[in-house]
PDB file of N, CA and C in Angstrom:
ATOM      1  N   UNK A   1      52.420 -10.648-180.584  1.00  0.00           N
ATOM      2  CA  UNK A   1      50.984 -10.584-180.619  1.00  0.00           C
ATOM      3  C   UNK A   1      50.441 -11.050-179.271  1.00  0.00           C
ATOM      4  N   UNK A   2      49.263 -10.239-178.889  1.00  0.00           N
ATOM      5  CA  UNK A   2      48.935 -10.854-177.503  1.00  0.00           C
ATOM      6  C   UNK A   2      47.732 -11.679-178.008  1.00  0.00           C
ATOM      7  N   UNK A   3      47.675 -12.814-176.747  1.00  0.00           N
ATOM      8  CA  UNK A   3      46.570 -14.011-176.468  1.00  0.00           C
ATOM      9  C   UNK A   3      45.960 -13.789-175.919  1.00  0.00           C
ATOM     10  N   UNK A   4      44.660 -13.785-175.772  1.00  0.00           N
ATOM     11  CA  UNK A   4      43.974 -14.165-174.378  1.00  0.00           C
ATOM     12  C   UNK A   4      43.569 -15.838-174.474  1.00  0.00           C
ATOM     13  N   UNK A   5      43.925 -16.014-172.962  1.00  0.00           N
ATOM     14  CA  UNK A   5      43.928 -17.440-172.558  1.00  0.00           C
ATOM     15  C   UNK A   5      42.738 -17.556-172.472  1.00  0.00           C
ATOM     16  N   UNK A   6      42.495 -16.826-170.921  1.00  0.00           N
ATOM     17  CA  UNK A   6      41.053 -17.123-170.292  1.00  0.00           C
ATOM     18  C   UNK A   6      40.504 -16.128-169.848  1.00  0.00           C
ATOM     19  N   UNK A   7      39.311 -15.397-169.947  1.00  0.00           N
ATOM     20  CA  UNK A   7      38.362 -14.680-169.544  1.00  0.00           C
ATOM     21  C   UNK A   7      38.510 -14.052-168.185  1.00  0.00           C
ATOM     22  N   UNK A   8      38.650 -14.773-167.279  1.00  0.00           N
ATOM     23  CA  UNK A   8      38.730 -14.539-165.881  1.00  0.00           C
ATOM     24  C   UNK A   8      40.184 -15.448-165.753  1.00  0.00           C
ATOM     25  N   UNK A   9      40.257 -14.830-164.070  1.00  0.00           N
ATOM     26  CA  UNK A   9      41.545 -15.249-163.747  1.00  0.00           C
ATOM     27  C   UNK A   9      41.631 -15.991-162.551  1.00  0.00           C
ATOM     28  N   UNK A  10      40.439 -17.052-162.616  1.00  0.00           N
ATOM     29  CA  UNK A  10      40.079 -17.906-161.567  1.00  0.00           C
ATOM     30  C   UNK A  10      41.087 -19.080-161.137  1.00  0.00           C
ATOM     31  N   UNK A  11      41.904 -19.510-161.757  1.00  0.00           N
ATOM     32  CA  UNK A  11      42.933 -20.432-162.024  1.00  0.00           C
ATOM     33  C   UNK A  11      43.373 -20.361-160.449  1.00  0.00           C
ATOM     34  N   UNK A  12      43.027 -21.982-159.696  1.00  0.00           N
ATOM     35  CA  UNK A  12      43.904 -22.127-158.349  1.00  0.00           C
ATOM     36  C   UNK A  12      44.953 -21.558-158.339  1.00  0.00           C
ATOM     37  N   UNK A  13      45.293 -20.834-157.090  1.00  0.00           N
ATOM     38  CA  UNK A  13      46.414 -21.181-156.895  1.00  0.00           C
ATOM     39  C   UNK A  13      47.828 -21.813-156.559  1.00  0.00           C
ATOM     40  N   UNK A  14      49.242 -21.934-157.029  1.00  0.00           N
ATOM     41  CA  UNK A  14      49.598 -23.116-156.425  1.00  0.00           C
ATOM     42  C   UNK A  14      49.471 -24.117-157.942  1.00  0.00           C
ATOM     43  N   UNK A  15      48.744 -23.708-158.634  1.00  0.00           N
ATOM     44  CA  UNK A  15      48.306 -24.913-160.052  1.00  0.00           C
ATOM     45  C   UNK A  15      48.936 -24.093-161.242  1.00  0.00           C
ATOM     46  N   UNK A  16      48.391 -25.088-162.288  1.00  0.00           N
ATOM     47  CA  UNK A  16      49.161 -24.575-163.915  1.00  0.00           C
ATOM     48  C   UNK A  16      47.757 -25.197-164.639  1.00  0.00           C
ATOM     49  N   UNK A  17      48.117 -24.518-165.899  1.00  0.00           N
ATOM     50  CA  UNK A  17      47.066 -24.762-166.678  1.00  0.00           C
ATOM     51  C   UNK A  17      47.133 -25.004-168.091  1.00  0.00           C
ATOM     52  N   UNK A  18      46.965 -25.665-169.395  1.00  0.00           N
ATOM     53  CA  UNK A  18      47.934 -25.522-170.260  1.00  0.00           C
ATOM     54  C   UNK A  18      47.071 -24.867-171.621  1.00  0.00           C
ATOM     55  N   UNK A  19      47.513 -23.783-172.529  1.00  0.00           N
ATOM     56  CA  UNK A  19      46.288 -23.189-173.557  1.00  0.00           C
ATOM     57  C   UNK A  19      47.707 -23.895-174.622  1.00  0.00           C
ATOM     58  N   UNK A  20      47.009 -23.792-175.913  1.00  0.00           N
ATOM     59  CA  UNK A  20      47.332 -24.211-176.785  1.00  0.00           C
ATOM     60  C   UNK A  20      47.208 -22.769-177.965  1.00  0.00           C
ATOM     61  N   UNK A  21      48.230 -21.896-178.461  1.00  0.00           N
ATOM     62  CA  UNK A  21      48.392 -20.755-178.561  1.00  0.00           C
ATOM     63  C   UNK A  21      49.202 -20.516-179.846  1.00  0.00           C
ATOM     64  N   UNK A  22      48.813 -20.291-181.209  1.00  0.00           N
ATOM     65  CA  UNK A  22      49.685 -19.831-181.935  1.00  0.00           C
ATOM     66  C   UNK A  22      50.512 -21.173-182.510  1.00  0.00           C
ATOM     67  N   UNK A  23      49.940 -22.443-182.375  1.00  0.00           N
ATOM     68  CA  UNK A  23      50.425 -23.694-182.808  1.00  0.00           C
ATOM     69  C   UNK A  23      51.449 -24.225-181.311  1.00  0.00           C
ATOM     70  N   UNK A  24      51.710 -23.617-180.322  1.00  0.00           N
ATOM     71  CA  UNK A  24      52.322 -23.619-179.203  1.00  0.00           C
ATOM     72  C   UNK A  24      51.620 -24.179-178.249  1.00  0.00           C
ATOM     73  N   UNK A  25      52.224 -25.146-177.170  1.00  0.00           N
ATOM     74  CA  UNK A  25      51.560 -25.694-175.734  1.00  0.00           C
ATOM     75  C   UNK A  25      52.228 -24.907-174.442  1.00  0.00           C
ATOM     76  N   UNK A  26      51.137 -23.720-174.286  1.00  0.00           N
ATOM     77  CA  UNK A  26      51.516 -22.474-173.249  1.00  0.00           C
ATOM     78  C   UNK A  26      51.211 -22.928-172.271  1.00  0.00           C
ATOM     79  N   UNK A  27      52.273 -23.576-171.136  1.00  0.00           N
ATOM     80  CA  UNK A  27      51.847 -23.603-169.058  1.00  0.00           C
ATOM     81  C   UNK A  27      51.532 -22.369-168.777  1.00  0.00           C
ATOM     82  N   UNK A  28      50.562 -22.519-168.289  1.00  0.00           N
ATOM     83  CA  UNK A  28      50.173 -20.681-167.503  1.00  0.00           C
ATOM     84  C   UNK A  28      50.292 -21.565-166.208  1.00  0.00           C
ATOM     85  N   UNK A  29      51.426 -20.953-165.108  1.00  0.00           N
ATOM     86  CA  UNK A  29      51.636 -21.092-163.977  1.00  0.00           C
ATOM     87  C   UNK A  29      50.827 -20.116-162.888  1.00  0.00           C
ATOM     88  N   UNK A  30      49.937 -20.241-162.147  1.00  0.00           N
ATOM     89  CA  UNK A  30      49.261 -19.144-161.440  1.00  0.00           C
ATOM     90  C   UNK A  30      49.761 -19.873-159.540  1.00  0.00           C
ATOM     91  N   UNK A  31      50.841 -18.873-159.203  1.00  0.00           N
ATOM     92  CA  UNK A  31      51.821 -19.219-157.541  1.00  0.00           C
ATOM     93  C   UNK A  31      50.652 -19.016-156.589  1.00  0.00           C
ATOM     94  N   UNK A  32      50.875 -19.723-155.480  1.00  0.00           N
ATOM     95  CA  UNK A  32      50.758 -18.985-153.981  1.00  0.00           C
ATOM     96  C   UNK A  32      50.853 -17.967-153.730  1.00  0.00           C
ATOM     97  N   UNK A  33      51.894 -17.063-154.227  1.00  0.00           N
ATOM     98  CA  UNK A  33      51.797 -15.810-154.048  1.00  0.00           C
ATOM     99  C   UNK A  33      50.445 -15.044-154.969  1.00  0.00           C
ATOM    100  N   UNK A  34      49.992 -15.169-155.870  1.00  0.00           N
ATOM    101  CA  UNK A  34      49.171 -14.625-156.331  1.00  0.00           C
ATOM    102  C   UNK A  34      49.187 -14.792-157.867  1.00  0.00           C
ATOM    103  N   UNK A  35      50.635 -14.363-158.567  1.00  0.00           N
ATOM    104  CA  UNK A  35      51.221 -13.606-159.608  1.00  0.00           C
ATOM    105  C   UNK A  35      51.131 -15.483-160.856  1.00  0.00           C
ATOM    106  N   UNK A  36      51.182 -14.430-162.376  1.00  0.00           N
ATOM    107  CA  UNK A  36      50.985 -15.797-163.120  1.00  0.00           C
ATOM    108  C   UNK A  36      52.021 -15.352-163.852  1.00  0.00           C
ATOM    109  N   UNK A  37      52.579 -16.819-164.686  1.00  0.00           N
ATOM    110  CA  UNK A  37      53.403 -17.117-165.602  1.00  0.00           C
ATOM    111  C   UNK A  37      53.422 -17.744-166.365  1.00  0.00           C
ATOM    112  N   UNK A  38      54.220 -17.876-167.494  1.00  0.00           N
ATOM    113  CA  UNK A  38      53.920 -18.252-168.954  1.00  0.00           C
ATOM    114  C   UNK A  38      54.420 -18.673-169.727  1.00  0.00           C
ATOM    115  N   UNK A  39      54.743 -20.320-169.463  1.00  0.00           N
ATOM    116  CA  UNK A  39      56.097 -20.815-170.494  1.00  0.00           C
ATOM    117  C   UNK A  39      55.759 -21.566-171.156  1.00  0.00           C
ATOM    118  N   UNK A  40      56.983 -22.300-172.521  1.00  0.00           N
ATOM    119  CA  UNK A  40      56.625 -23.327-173.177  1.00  0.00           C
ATOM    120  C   UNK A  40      56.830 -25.154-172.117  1.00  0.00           C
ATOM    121  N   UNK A  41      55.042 -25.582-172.668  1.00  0.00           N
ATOM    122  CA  UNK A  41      54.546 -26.812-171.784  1.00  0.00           C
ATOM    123  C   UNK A  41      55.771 -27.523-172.159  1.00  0.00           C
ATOM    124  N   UNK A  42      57.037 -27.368-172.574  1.00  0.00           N
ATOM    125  CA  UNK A  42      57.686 -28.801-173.218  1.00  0.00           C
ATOM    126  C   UNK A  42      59.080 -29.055-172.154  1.00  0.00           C
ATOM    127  N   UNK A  43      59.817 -29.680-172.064  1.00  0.00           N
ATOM    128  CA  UNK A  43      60.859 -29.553-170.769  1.00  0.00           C
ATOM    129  C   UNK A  43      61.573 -30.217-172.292  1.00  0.00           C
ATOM    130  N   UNK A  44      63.100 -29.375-172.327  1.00  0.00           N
ATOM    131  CA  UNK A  44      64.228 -29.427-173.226  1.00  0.00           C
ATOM    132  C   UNK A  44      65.042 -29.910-173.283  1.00  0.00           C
ATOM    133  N   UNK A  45      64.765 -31.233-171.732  1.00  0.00           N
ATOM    134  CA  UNK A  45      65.702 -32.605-172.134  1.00  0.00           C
ATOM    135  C   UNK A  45      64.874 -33.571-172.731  1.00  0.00           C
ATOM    136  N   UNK A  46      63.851 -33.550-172.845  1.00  0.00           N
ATOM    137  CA  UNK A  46      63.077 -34.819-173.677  1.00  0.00           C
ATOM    138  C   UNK A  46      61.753 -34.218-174.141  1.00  0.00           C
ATOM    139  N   UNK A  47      61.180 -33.393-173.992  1.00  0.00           N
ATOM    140  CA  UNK A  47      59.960 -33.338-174.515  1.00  0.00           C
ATOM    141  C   UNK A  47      58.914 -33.415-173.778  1.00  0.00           C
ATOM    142  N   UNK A  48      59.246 -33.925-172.513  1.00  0.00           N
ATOM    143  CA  UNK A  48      58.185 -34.165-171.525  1.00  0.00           C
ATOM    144  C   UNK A  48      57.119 -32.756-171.426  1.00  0.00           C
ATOM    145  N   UNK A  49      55.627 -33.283-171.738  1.00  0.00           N
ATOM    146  CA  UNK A  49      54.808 -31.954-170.904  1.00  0.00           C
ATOM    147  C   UNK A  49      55.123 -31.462-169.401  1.00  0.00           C
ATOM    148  N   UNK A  50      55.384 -30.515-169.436  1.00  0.00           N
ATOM    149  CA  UNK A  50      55.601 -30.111-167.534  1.00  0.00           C
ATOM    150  C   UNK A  50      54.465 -30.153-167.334  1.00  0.00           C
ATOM    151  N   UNK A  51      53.005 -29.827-167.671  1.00  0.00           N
ATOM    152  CA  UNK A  51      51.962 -29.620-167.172  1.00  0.00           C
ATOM    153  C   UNK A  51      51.670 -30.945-166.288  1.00  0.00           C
ATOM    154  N   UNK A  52      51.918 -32.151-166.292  1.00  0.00           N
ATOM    155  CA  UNK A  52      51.617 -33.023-164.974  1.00  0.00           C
ATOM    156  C   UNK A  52      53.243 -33.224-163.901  1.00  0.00           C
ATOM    157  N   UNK A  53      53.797 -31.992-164.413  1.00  0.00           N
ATOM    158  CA  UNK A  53      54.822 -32.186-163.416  1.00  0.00           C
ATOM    159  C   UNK A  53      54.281 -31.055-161.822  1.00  0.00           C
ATOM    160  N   UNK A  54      55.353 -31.066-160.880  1.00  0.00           N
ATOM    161  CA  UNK A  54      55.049 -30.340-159.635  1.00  0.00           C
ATOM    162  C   UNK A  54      55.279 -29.281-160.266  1.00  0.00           C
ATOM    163  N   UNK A  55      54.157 -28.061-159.437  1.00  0.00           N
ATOM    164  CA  UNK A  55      54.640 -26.332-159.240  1.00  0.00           C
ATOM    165  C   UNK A  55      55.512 -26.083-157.659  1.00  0.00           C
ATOM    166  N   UNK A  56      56.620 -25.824-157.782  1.00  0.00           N
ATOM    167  CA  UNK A  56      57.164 -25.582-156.271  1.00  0.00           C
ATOM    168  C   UNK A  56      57.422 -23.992-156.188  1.00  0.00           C
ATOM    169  N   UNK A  57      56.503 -23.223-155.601  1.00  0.00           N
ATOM    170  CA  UNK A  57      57.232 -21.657-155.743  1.00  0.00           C
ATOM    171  C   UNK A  57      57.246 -21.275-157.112  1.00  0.00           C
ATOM    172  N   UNK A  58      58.159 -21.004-157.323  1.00  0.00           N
ATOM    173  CA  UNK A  58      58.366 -20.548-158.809  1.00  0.00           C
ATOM    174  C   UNK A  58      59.072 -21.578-159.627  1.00  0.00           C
ATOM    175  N   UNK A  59      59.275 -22.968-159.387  1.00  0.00           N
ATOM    176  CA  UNK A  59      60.002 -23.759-160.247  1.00  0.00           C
ATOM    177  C   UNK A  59      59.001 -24.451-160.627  1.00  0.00           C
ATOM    178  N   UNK A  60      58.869 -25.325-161.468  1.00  0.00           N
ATOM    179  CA  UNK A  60      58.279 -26.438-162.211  1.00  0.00           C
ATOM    180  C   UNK A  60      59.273 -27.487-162.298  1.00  0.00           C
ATOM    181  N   UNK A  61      58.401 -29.044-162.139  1.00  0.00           N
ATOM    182  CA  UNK A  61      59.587 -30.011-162.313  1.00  0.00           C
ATOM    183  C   UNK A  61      59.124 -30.701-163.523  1.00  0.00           C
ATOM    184  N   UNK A  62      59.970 -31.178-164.039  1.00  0.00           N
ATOM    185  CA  UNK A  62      59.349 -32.148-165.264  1.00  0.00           C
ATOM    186  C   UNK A  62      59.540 -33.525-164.518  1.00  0.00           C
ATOM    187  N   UNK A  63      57.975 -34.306-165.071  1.00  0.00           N
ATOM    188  CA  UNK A  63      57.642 -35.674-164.333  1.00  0.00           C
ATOM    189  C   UNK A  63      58.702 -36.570-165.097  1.00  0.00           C
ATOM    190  N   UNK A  64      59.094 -36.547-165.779  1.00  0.00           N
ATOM    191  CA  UNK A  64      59.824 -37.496-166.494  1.00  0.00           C
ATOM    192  C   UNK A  64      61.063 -38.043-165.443  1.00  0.00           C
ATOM    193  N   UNK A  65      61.928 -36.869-165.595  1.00  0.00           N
ATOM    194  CA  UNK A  65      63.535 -37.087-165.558  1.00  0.00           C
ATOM    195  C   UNK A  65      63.627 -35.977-163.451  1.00  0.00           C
ATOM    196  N   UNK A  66      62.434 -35.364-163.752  1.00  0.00           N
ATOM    197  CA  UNK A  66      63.010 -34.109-162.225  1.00  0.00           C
ATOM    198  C   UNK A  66      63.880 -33.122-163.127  1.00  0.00           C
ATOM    199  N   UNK A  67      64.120 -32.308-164.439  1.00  0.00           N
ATOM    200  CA  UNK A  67      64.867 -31.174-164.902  1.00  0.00           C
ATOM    201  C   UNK A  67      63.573 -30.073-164.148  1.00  0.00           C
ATOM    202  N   UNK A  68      64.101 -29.029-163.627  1.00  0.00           N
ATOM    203  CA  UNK A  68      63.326 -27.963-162.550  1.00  0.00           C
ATOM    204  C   UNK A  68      63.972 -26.894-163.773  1.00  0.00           C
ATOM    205  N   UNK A  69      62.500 -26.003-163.955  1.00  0.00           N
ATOM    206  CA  UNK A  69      63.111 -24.969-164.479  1.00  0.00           C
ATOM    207  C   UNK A  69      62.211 -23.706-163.822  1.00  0.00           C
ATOM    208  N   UNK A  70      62.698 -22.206-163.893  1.00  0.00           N
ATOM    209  CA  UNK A  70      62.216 -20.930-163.358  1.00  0.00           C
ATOM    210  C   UNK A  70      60.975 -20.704-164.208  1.00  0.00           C
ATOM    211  N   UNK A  71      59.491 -20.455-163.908  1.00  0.00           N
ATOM    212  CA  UNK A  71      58.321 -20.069-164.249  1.00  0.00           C
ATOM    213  C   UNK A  71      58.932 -18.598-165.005  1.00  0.00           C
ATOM    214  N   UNK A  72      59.634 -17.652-164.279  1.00  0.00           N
ATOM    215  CA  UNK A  72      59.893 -16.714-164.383  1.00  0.00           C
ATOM    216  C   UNK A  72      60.270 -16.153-165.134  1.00  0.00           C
ATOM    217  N   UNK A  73      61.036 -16.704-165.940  1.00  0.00           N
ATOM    218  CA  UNK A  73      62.685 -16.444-167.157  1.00  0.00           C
ATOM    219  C   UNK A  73      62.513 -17.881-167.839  1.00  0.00           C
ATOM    220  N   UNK A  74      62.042 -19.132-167.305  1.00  0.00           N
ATOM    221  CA  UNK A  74      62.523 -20.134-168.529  1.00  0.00           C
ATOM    222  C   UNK A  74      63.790 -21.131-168.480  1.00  0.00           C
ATOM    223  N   UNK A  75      64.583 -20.114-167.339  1.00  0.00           N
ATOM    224  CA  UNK A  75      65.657 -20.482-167.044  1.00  0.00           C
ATOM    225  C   UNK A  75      65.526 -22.012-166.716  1.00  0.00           C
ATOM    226  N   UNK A  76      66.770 -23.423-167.046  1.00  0.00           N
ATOM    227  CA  UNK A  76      66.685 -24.289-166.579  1.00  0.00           C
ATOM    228  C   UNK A  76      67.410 -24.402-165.346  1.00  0.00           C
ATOM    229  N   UNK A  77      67.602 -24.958-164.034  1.00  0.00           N
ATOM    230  CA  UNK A  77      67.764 -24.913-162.680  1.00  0.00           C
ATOM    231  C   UNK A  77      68.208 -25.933-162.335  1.00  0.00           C
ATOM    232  N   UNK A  78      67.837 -27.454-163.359  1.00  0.00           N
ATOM    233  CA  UNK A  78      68.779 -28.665-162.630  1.00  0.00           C
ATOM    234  C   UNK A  78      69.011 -29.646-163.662  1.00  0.00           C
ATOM    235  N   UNK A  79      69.741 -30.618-163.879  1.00  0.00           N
ATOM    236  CA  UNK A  79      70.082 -31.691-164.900  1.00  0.00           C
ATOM    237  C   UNK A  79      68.420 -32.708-164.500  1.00  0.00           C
ATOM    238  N   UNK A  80      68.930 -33.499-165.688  1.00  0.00           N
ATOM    239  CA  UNK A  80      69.318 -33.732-167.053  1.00  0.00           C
ATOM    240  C   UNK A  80      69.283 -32.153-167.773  1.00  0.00           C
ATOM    241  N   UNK A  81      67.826 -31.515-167.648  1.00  0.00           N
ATOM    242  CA  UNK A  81      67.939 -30.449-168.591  1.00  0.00           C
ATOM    243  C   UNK A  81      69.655 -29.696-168.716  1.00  0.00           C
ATOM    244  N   UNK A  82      69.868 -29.040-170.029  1.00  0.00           N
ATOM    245  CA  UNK A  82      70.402 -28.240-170.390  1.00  0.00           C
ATOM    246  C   UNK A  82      70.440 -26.857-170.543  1.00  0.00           C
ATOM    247  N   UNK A  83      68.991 -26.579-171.803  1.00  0.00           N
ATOM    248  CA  UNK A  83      69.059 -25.449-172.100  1.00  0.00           C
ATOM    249  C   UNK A  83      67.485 -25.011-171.587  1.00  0.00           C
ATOM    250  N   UNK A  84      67.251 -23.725-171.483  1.00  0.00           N
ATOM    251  CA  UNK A  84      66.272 -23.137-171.045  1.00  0.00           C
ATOM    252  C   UNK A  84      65.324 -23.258-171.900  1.00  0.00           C
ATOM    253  N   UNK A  85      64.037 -23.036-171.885  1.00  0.00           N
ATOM    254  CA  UNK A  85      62.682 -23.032-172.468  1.00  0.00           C
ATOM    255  C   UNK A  85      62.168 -21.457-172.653  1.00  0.00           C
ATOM    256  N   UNK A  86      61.558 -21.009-173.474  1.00  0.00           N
ATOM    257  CA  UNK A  86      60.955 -19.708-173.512  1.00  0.00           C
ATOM    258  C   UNK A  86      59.691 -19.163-172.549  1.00  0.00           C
ATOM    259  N   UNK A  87      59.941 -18.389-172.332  1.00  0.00           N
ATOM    260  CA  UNK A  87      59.187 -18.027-170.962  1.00  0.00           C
ATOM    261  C   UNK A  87      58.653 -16.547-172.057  1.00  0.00           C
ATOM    262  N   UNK A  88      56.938 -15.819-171.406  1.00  0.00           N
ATOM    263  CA  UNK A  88      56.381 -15.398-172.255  1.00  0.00           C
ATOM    264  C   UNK A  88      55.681 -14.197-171.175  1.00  0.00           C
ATOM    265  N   UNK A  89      55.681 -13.252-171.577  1.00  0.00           N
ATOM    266  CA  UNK A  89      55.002 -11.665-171.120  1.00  0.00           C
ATOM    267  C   UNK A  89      53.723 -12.455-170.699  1.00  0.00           C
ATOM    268  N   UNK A  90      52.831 -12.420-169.392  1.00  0.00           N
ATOM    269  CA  UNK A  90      51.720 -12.476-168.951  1.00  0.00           C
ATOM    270  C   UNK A  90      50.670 -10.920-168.536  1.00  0.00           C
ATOM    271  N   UNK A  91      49.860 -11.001-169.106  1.00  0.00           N
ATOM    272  CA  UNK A  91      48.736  -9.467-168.362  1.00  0.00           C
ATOM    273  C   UNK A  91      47.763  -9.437-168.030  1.00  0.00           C
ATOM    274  N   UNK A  92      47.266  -9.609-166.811  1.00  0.00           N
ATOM    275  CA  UNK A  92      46.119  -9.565-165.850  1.00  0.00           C
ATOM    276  C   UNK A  92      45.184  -8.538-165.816  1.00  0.00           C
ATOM    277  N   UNK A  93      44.061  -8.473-166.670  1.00  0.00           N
ATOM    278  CA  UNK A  93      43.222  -6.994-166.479  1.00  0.00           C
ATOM    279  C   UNK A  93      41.908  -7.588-166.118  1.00  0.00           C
ATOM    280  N   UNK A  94      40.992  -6.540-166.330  1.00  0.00           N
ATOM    281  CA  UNK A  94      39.471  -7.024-166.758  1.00  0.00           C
ATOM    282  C   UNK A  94      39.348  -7.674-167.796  1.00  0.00           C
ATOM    283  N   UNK A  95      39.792  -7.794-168.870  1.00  0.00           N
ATOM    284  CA  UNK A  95      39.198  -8.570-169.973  1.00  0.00           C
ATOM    285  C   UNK A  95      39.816 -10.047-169.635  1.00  0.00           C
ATOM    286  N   UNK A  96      40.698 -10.546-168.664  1.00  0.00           N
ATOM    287  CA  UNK A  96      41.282 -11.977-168.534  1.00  0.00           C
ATOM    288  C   UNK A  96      42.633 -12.077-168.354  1.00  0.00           C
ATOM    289  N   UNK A  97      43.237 -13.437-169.025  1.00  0.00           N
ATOM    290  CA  UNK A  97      44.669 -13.197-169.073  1.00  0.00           C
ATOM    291  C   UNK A  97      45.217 -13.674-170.070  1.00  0.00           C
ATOM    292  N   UNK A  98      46.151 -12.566-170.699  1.00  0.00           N
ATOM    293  CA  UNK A  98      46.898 -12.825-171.765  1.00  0.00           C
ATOM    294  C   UNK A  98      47.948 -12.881-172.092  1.00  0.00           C
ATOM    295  N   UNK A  99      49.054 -13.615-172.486  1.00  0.00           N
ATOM    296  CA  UNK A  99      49.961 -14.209-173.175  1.00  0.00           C
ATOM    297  C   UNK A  99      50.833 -13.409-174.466  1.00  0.00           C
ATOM    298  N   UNK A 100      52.208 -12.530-174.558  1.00  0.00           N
ATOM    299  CA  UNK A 100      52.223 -12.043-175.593  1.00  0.00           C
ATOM    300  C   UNK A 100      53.415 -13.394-176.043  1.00  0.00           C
ATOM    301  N   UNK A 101      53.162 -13.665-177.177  1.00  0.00           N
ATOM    302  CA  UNK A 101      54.215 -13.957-178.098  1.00  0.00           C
ATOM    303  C   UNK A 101      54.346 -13.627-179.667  1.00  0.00           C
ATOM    304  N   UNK A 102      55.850 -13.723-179.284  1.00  0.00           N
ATOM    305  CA  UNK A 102      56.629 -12.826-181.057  1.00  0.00           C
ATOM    306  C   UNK A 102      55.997 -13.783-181.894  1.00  0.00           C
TER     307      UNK A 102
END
């Protein structure tokens, strides 16, 4: 099912933002380069919100522990973490930006 987050797609860049979606805490990552992304806010060695962690490029760090995972895929990238986080279809039109999840 798709979301819409937000109306417009004003969101700094370089920043994250966090919607609350379907009982879910969605990071919408919006890069330097331009392009946005869409994962679960939770980091899967402890629970930590990433949303007050760093955006570097395309990684996110969790403030807790430093586990870095890919905006992109979800993928996790460094210890403590283990396993990856779900990463989510983003779509940029006129009506805003939206979020699909199963």
């Amino acid at each position: 099912m798709k979301y819409l987050l937000q109306a417009s797609n004003d969101i700094e860049k370089g920043s994250t933002k966090v919607f609350v979606v379907a009982g879910r805490r969605i990071l919408l990552a919006h890069t330097k380069e331009g392009e946005y992304y869409a994962v679960d806010d939770l980091c899967s060695h402890d629970g930590a919100a990433l949303d007050t962690g760093e955006l570097y490029g395309y990684e996110v760090e969790c403030p807790r522990h430093g586990a870095c995972f890919d905006i992109r895929s979800g993928k996790v990238l460094t210890l403590p973490a283990t396993e990856d986080i779900t990463s989510y279809p983003v779509t940029v039109d006129d009506a805003g930006i939206s979020v699909e999840i199963n």
